[in-house]
N, C-alpha and C. Protein backbone atom coordinates (compact mmCIF):
# COMPACT_ATOMS: atom_id res chain seq x y z
N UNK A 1 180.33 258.00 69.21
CA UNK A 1 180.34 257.14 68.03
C UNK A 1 180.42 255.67 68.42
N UNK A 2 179.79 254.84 67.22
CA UNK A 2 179.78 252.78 68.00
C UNK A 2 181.50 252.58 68.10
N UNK A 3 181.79 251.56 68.79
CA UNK A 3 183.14 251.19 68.91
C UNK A 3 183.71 251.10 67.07
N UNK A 4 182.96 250.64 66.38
CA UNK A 4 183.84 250.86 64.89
C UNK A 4 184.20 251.99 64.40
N UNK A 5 183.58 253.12 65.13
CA UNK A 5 184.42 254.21 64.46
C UNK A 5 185.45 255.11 64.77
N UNK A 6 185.79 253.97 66.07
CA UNK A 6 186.32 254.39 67.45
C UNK A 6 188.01 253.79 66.71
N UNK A 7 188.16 252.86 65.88
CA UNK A 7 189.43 251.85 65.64
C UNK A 7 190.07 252.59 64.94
N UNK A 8 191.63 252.21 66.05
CA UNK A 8 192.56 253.08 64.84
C UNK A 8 193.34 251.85 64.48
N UNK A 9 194.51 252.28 63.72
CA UNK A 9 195.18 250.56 63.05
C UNK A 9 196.25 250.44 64.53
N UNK A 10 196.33 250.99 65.61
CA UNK A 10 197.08 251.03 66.44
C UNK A 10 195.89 249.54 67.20
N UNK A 11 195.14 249.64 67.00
CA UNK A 11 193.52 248.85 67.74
C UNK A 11 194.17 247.59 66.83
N UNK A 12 194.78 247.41 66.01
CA UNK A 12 194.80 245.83 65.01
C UNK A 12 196.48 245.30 65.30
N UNK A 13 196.62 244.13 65.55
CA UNK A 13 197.26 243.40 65.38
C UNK A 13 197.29 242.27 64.42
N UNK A 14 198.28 242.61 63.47
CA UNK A 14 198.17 241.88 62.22
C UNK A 14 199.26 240.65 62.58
N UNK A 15 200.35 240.74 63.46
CA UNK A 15 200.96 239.71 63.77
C UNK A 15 199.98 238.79 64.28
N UNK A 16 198.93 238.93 65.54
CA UNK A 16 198.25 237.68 66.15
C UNK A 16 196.50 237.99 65.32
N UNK A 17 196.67 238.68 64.76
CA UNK A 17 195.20 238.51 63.69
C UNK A 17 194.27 238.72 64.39
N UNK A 18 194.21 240.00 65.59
CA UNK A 18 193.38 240.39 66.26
C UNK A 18 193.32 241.82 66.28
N UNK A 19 191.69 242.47 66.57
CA UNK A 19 191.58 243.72 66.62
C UNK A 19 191.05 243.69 67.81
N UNK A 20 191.87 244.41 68.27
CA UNK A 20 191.25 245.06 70.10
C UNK A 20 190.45 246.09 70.02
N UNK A 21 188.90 245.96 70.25
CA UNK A 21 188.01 247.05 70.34
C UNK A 21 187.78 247.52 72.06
N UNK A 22 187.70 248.63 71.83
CA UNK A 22 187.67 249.16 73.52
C UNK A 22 185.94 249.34 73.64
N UNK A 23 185.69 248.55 75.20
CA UNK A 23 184.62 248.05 75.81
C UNK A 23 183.36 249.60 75.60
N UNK A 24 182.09 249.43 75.35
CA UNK A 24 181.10 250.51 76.35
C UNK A 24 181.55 250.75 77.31
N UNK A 25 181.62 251.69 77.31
CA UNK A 25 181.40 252.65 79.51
C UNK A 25 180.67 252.01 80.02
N UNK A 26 180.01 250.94 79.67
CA UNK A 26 178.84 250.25 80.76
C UNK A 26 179.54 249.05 80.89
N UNK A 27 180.82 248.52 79.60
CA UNK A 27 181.65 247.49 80.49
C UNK A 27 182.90 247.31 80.93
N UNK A 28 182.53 248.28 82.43
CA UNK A 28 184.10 248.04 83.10
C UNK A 28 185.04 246.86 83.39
N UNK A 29 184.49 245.69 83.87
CA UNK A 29 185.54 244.54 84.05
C UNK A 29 185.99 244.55 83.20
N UNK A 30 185.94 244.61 81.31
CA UNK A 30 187.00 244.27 80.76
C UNK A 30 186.78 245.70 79.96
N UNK A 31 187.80 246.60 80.17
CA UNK A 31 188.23 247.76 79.33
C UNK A 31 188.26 247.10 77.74
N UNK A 32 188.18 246.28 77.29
CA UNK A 32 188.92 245.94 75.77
C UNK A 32 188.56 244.58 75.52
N UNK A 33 188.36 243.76 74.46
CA UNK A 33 188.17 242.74 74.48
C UNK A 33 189.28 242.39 72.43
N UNK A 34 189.48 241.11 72.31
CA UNK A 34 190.16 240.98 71.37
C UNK A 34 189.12 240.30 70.06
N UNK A 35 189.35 240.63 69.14
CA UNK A 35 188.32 240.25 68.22
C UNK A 35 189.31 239.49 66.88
N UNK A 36 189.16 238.05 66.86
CA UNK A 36 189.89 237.61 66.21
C UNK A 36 189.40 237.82 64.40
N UNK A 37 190.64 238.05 63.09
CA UNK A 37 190.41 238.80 62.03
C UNK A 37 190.34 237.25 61.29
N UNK A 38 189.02 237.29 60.52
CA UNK A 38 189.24 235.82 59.72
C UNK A 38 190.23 235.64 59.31
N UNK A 39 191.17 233.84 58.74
CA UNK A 39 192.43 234.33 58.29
C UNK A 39 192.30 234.69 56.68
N UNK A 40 191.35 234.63 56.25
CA UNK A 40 190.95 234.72 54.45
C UNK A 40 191.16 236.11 54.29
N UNK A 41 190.57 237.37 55.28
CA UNK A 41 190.73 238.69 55.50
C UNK A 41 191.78 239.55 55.67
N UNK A 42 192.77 238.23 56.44
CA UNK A 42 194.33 239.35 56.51
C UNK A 42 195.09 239.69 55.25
N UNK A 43 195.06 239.34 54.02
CA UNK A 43 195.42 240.13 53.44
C UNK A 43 194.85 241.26 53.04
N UNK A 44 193.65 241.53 52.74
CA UNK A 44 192.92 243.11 52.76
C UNK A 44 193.06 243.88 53.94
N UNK A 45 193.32 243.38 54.92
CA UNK A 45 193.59 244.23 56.13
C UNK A 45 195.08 244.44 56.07
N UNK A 46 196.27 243.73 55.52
CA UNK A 46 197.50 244.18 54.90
C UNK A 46 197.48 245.19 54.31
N UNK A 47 196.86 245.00 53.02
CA UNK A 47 196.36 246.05 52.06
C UNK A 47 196.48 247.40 52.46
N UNK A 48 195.20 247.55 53.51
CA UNK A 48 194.59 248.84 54.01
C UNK A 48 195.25 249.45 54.56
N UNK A 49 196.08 248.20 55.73
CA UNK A 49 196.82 248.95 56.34
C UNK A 49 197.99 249.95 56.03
N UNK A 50 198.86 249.02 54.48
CA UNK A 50 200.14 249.90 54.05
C UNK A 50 199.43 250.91 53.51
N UNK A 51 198.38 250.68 52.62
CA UNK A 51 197.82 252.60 52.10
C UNK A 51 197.47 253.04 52.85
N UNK A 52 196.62 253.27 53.80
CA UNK A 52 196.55 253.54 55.34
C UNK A 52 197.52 254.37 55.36
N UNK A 53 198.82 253.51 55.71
CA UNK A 53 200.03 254.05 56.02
C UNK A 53 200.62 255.30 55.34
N UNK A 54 200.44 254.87 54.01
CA UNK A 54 201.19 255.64 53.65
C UNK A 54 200.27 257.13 52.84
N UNK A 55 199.28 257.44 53.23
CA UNK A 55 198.29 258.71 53.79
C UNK A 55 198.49 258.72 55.11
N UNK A 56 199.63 258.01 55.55
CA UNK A 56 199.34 258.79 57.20
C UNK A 56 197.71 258.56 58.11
N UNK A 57 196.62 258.02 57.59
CA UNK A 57 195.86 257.77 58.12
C UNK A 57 195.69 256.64 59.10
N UNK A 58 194.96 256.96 60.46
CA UNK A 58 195.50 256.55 61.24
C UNK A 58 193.59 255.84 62.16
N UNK A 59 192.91 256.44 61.73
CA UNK A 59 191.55 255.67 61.36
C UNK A 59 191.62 254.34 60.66
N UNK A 60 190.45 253.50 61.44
CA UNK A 60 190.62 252.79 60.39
C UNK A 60 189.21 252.16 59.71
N UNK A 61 188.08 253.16 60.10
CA UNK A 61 186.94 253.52 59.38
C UNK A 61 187.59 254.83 59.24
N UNK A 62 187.03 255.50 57.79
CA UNK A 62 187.53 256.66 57.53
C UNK A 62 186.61 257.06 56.03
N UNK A 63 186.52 257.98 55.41
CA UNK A 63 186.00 258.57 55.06
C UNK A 63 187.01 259.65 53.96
N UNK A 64 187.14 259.40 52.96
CA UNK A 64 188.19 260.79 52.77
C UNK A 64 189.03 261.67 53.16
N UNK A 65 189.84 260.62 54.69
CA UNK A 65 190.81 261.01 55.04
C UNK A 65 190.52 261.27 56.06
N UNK A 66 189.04 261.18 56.90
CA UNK A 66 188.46 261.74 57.94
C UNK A 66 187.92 260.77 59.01
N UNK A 67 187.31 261.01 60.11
CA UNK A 67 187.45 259.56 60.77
C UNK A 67 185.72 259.72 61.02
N UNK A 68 184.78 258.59 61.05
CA UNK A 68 183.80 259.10 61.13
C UNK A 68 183.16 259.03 62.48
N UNK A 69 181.88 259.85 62.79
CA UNK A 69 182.12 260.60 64.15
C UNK A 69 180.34 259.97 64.46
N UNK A 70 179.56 260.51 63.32
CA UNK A 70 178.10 260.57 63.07
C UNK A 70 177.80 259.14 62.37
N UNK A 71 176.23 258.61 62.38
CA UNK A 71 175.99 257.13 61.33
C UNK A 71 176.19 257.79 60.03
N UNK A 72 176.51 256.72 59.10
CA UNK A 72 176.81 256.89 57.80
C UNK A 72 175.12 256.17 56.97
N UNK A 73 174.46 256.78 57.58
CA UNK A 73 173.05 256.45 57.14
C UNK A 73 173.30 256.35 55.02
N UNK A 74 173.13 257.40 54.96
CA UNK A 74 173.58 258.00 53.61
C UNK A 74 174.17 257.82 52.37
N UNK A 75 175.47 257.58 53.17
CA UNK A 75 176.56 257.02 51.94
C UNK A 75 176.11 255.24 52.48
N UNK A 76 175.90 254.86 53.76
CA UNK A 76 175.46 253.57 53.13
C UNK A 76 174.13 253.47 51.90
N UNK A 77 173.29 253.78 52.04
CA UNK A 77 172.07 253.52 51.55
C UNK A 77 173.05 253.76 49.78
N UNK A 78 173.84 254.96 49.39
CA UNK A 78 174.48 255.39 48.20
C UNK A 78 175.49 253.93 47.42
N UNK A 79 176.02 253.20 48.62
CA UNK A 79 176.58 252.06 48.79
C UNK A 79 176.08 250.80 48.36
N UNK A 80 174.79 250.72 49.20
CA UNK A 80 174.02 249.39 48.70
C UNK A 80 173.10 249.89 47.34
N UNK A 81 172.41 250.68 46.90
CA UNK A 81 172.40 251.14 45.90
C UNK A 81 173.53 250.62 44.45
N UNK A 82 174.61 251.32 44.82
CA UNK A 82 175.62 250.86 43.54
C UNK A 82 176.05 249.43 43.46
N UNK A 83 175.96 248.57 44.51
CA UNK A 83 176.05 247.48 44.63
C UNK A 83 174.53 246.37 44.17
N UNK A 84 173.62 247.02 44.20
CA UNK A 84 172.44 246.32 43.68
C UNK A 84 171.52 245.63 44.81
N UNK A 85 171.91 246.05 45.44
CA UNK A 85 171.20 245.59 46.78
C UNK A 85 170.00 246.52 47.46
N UNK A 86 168.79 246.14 47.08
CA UNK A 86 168.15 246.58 47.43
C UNK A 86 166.94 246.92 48.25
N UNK A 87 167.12 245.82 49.15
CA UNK A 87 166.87 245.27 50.81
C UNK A 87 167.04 246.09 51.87
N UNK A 88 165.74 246.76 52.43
CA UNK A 88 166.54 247.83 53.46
C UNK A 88 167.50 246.76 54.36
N UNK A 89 168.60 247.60 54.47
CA UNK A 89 169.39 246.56 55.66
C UNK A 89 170.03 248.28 56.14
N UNK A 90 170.33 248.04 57.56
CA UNK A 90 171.01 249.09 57.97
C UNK A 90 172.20 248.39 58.32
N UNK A 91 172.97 249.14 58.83
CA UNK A 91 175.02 248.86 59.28
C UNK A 91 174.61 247.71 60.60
N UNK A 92 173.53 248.58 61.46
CA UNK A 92 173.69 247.69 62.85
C UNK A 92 172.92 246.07 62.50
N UNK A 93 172.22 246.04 60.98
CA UNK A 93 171.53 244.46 60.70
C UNK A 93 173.09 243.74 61.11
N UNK A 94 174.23 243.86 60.15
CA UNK A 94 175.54 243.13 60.13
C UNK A 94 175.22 242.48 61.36
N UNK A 95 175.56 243.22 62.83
CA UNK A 95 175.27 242.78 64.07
C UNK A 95 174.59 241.62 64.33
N UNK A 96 173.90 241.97 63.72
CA UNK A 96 172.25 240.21 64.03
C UNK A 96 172.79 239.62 63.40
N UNK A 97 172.99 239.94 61.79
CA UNK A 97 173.41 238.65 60.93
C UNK A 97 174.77 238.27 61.69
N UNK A 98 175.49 238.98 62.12
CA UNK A 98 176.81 237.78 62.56
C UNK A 98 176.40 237.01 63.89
N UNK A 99 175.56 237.47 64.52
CA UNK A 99 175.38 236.62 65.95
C UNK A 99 174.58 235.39 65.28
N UNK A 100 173.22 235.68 64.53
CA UNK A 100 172.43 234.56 63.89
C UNK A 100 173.38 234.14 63.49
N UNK A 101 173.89 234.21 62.08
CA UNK A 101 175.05 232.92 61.45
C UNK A 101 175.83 232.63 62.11
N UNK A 102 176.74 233.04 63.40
CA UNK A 102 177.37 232.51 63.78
C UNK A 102 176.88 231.41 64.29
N UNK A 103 176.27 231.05 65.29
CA UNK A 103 174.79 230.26 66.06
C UNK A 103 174.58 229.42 65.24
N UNK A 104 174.17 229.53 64.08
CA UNK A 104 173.53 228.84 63.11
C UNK A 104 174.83 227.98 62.60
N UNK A 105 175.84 228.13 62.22
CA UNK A 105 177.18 227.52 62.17
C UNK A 105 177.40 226.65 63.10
N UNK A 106 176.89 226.58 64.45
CA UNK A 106 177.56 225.85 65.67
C UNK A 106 178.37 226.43 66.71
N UNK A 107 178.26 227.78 66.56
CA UNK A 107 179.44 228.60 67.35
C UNK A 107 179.12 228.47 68.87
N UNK A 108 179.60 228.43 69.63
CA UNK A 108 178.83 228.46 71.14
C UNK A 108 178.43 230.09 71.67
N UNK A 109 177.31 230.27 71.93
CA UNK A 109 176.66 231.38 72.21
C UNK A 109 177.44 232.22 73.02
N UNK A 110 178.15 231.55 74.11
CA UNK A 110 179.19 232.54 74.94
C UNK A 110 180.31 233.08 74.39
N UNK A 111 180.99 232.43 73.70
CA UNK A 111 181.47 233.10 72.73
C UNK A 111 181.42 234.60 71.77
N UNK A 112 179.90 234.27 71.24
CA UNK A 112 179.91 235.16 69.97
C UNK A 112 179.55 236.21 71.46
N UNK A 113 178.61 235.87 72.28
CA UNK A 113 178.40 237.17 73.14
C UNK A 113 179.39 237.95 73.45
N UNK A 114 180.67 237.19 73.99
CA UNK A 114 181.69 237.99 74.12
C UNK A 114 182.41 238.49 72.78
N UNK A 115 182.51 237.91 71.89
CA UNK A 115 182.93 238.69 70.58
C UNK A 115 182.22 240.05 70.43
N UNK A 116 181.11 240.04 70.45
CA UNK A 116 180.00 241.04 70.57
C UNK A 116 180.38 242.21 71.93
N UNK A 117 180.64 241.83 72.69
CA UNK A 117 181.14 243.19 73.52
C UNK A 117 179.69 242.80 74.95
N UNK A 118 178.91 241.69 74.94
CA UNK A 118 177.75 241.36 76.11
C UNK A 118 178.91 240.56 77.00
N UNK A 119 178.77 240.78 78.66
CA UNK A 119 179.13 240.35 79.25
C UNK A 119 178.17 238.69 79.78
N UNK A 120 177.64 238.45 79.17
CA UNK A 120 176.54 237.05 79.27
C UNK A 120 175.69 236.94 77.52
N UNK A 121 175.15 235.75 77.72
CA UNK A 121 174.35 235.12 76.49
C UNK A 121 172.89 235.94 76.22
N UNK A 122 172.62 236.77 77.62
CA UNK A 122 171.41 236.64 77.53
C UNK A 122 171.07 238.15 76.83
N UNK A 123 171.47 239.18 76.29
CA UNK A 123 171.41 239.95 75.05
C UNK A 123 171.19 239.28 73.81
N UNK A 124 172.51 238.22 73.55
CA UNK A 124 172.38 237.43 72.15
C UNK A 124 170.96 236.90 72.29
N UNK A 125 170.99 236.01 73.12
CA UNK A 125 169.97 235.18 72.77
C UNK A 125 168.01 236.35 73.04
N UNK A 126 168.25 237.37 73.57
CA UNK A 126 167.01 238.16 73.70
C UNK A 126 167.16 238.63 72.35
N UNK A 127 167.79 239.33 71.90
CA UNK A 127 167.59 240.40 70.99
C UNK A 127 168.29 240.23 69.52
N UNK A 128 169.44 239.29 69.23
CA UNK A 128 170.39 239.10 68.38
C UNK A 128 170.27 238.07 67.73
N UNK A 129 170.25 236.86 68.63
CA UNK A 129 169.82 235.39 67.36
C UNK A 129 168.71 235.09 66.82
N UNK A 130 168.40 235.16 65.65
CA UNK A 130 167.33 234.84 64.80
C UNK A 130 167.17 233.56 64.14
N UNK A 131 166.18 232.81 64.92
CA UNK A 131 166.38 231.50 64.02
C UNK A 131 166.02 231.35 62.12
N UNK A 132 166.86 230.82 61.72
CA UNK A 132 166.52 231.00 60.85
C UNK A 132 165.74 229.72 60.29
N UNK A 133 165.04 229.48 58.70
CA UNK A 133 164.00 228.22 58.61
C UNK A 133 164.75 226.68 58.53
N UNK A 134 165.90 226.73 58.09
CA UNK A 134 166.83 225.91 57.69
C UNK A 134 167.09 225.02 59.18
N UNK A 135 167.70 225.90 60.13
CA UNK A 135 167.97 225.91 61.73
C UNK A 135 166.26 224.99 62.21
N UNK A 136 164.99 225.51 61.47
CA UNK A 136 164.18 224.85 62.06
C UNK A 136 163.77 223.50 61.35
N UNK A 137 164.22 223.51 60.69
CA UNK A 137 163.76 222.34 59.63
C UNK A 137 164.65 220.90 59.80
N UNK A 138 166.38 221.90 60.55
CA UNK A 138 167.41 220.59 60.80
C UNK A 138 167.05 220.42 62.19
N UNK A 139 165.92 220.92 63.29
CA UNK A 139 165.83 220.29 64.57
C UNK A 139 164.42 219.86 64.11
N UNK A 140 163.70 219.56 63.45
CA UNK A 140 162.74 219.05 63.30
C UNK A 140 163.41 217.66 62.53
N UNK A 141 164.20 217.17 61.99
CA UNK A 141 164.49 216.13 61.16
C UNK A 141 164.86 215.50 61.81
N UNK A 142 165.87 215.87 63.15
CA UNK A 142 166.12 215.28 64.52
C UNK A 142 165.00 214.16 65.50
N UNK A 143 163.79 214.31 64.99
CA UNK A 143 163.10 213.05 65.46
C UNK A 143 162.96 211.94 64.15
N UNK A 144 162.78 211.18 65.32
CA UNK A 144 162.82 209.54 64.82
C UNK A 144 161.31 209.53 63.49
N UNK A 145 161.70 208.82 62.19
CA UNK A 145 160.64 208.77 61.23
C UNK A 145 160.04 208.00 62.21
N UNK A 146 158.37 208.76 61.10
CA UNK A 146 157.50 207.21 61.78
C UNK A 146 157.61 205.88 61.05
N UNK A 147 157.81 205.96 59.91
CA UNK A 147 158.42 204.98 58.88
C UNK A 147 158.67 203.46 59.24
N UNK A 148 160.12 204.22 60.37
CA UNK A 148 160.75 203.61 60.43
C UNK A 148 160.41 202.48 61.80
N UNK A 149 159.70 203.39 62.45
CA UNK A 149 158.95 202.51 63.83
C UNK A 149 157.94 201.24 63.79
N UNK A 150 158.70 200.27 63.98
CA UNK A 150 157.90 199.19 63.83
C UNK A 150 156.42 199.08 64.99
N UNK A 151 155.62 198.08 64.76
CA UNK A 151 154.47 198.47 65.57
C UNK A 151 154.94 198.39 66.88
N UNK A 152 155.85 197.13 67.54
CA UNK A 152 156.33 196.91 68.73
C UNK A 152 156.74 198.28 69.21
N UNK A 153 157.69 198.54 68.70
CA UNK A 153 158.08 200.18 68.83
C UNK A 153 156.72 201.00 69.97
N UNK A 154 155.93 201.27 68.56
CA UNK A 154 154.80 201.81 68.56
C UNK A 154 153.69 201.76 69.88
N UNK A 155 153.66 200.43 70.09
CA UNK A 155 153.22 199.96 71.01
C UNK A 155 153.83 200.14 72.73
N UNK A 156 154.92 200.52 72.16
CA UNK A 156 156.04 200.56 73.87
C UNK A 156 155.69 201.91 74.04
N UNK A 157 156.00 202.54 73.16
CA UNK A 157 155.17 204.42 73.41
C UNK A 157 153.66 204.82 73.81
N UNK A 158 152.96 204.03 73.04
CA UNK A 158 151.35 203.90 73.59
C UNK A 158 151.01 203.91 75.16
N UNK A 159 151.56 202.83 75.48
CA UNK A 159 152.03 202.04 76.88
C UNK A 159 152.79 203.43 77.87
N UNK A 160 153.88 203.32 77.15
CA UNK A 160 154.74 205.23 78.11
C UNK A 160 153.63 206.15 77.87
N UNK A 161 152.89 206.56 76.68
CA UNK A 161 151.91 207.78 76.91
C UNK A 161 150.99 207.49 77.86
N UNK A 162 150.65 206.24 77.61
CA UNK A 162 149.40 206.05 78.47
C UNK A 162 149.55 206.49 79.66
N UNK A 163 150.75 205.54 80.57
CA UNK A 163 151.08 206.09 81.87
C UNK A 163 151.25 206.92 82.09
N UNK A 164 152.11 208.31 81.39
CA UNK A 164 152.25 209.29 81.55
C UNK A 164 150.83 210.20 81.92
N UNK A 165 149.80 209.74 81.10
CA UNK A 165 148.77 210.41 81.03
C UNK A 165 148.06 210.35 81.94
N UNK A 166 147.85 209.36 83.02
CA UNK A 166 147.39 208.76 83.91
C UNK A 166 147.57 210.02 85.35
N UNK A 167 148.95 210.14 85.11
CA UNK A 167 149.40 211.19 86.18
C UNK A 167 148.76 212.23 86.28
């Protein structure tokens, strides 16, 4: 089963607002890594946890008391359905969308990689960050108007292309 269905509430620390997910078998240097819980979230994770508690449940994906083992293909699709959402998205999209938005926020890539459970950037950045149009539209605004370039300007660049071109 993915590491989320792997968490029990023994995996959460609600004092330091972290959930310790235990690594893939493919990453031994760090058995475990800590995954910090937004702070807007700790109270629903309060929540869960005392009813949780007090069913004795000890999952903390769960299912009718059960811990889940198999994808929840199913009851998601039953899920986004009652919710009105009707966009294929599967469980593992979440994945992209948090590496893209994170990225897209300013987050530093090494980071979210390691939040993510990659021992380097270069998963995120192959397979996970998606630029989005917004992301391309604010590095395109990043050059200088032409507007604003007086001819002198204009003329000092002519002069740099030229030479450049020469080479």
């Amino acid at each position: 089963p993915s590491e989320m269905f792997k968490l029990t509430w023994e995996d959460v620390d609600l004092e330091k607002g972290v959930v310790r997910v235990k690594a893939a078998n493919k990453y031994k240097a760090e058995p475990w890594r800590e995954v910090p819980i937004k702070d807007s979230f700790m109270p629903l994770f309060r929540q869960w946890k005392a009813r949780d508690q007090l069913a004795g449940q000890k999952m903390l994906v769960h299912w009718r008391g059960k811990g889940l083992r198999n994808p929840v293909n199913r009851s998601w699709r039953e899920i986004l359905k009652k919710v009105g959402i009707t966009r294929k998205i599967r469980p593992y999209d979440l994945r992209h969308a948090f590496a893209s938005d994170a990225i897209a926020a300013g987050a530093d890539i090494g980071t979210v990689a390691r939040l993510m459970g990659h021992a380097n950037v270069t998963m995120v950045l192959k397979y996970y960050q998606h630029v989005a149009t917004k992301q391309k539209k604010a590095t395109v605004e990043t050059l200088p108007d032409i507007e604003n370039m007086t001819n002198q300007n204009m003329t000092k660049q002519n002069r740099k292309v030229k030479r450049y071109a020469n080479y």
